[in-house]
Each structure stands twice: as C-alpha cells, then as structure tokens.
C-alpha atoms as a PDB file:
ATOM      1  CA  UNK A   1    -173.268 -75.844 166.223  1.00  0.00           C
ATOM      2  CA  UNK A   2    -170.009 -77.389 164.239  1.00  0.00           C
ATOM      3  CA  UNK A   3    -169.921 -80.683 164.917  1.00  0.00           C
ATOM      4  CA  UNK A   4    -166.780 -81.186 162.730  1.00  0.00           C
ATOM      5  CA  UNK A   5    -163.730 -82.780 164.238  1.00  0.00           C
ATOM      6  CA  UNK A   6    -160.668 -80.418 164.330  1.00  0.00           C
ATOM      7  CA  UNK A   7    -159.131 -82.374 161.352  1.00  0.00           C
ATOM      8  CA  UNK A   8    -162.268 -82.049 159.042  1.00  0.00           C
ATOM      9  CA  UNK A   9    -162.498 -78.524 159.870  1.00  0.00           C
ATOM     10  CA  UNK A  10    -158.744 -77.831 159.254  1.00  0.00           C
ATOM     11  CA  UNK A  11    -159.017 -79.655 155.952  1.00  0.00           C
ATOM     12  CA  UNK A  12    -162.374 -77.528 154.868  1.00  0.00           C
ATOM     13  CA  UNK A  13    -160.798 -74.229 156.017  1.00  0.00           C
ATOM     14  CA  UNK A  14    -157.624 -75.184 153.750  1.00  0.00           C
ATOM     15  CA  UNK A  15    -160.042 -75.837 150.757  1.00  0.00           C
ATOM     16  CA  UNK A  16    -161.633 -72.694 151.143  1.00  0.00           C
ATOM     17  CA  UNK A  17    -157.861 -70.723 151.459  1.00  0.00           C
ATOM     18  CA  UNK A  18    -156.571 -72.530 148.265  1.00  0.00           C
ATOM     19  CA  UNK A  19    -160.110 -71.336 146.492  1.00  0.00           C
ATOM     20  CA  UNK A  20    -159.249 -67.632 147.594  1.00  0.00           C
ATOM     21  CA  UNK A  21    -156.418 -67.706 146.730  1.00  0.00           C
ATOM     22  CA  UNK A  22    -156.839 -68.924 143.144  1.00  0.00           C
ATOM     23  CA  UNK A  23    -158.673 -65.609 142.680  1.00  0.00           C
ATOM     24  CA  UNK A  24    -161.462 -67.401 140.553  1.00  0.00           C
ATOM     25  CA  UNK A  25    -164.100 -67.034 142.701  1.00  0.00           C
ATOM     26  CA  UNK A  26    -166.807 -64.236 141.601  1.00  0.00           C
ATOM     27  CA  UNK A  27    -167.291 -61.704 144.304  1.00  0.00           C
ATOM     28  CA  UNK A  28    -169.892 -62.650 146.209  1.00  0.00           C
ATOM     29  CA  UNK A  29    -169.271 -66.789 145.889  1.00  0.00           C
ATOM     30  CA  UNK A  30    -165.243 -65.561 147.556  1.00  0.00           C
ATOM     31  CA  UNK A  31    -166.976 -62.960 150.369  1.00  0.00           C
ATOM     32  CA  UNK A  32    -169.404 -66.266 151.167  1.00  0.00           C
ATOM     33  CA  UNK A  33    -166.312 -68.387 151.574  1.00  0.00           C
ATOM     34  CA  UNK A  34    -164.438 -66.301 153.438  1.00  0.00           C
ATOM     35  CA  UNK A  35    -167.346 -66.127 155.817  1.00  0.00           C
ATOM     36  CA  UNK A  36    -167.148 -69.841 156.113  1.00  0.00           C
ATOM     37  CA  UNK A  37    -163.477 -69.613 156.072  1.00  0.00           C
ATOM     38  CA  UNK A  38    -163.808 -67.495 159.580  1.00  0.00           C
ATOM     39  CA  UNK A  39    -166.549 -69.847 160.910  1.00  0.00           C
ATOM     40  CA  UNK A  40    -164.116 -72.372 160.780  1.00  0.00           C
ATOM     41  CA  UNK A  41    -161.450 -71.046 162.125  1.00  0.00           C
ATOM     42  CA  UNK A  42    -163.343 -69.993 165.044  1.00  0.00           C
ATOM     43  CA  UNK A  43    -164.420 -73.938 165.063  1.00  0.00           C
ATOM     44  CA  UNK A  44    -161.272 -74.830 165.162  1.00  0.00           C
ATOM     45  CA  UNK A  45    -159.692 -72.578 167.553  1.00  0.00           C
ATOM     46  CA  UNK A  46    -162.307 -73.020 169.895  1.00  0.00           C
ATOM     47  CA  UNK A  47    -161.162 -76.939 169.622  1.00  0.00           C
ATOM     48  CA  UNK A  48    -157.626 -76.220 170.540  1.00  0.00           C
ATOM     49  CA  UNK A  49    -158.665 -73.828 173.030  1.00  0.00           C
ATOM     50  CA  UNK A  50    -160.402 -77.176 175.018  1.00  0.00           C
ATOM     51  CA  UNK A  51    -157.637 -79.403 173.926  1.00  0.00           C
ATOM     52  CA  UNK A  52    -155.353 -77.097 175.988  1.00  0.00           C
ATOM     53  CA  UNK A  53    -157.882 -77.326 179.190  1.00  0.00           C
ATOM     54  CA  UNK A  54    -157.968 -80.704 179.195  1.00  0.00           C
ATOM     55  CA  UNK A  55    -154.456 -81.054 178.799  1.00  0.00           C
ATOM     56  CA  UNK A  56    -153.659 -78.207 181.577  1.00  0.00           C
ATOM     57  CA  UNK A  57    -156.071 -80.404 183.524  1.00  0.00           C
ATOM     58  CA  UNK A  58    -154.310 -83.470 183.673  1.00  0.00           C
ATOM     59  CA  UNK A  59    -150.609 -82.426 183.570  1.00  0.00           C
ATOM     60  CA  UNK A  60    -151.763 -80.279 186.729  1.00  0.00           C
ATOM     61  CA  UNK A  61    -153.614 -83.979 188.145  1.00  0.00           C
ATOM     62  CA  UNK A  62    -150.207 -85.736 187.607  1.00  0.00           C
ATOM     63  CA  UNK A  63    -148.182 -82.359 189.068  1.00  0.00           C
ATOM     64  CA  UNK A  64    -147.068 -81.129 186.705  1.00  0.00           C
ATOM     65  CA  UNK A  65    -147.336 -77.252 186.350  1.00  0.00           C
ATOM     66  CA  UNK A  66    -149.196 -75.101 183.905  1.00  0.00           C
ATOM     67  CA  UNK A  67    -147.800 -74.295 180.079  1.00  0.00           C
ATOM     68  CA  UNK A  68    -147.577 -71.660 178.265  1.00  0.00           C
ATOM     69  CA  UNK A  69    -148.308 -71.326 174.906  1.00  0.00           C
ATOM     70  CA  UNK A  70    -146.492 -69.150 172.654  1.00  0.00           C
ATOM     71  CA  UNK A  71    -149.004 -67.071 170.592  1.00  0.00           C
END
C-alpha cells in the first residue's frame, strides 16, 4: 500500500509526466513509468476521494448540505 501523502505523490506523478514527456526515455524504462505514473494517480485520487468524505461528513455534522463536485 502507498503510504505517500497526496503532496509527495502529486510531486512524483509530475516527475514522471515531465520524463514522458521529454521523450528520452527508452521504451520499456517510459512503459515502466507510465505504470507508476497510473499507480499514482490512482494514489492520489483515492486521497481526494476520502478528503471529500470527510469533508461531506462534517459540513453535513454542522448542517450544512452535501456538494457537488464538478468532474
């Protein structure tokens, strides 16, 4: 399991983009970041995805109502 923090995560996954992007990468060094590259972006939305619940959570403790958020 990822134990990076959403900030880590986003800075890895941004490292890994810029390296793609470069198009240096041999073949099957780019196809193994990529792979990491979709690991953590996975992490990471699976992060937001609980930052949301909690949040939901206590807006809807203090009554407030739910939010949407636009995808």
């Amino acid at each position: 399991m990822n134990k990076q923090s959403f900030e880590e995560a986003l800075l890895a996954l941004e490292a890994i983009v810029e390296a793609l992007e470069n198009g240096d990468l041999p073949l099957e060094e780019a196809v193994k970041k990529y792979q990491e590259g979709m690991a953590l972006a996975k992490h990471c939305h699976g992060l937001l995805e609980e930052a949301e619940k909690v949040l939901t959570k206590v807006m809807n403790q203090e009554g407030e109502s739910d939010f949407d958020v636009e995808e």
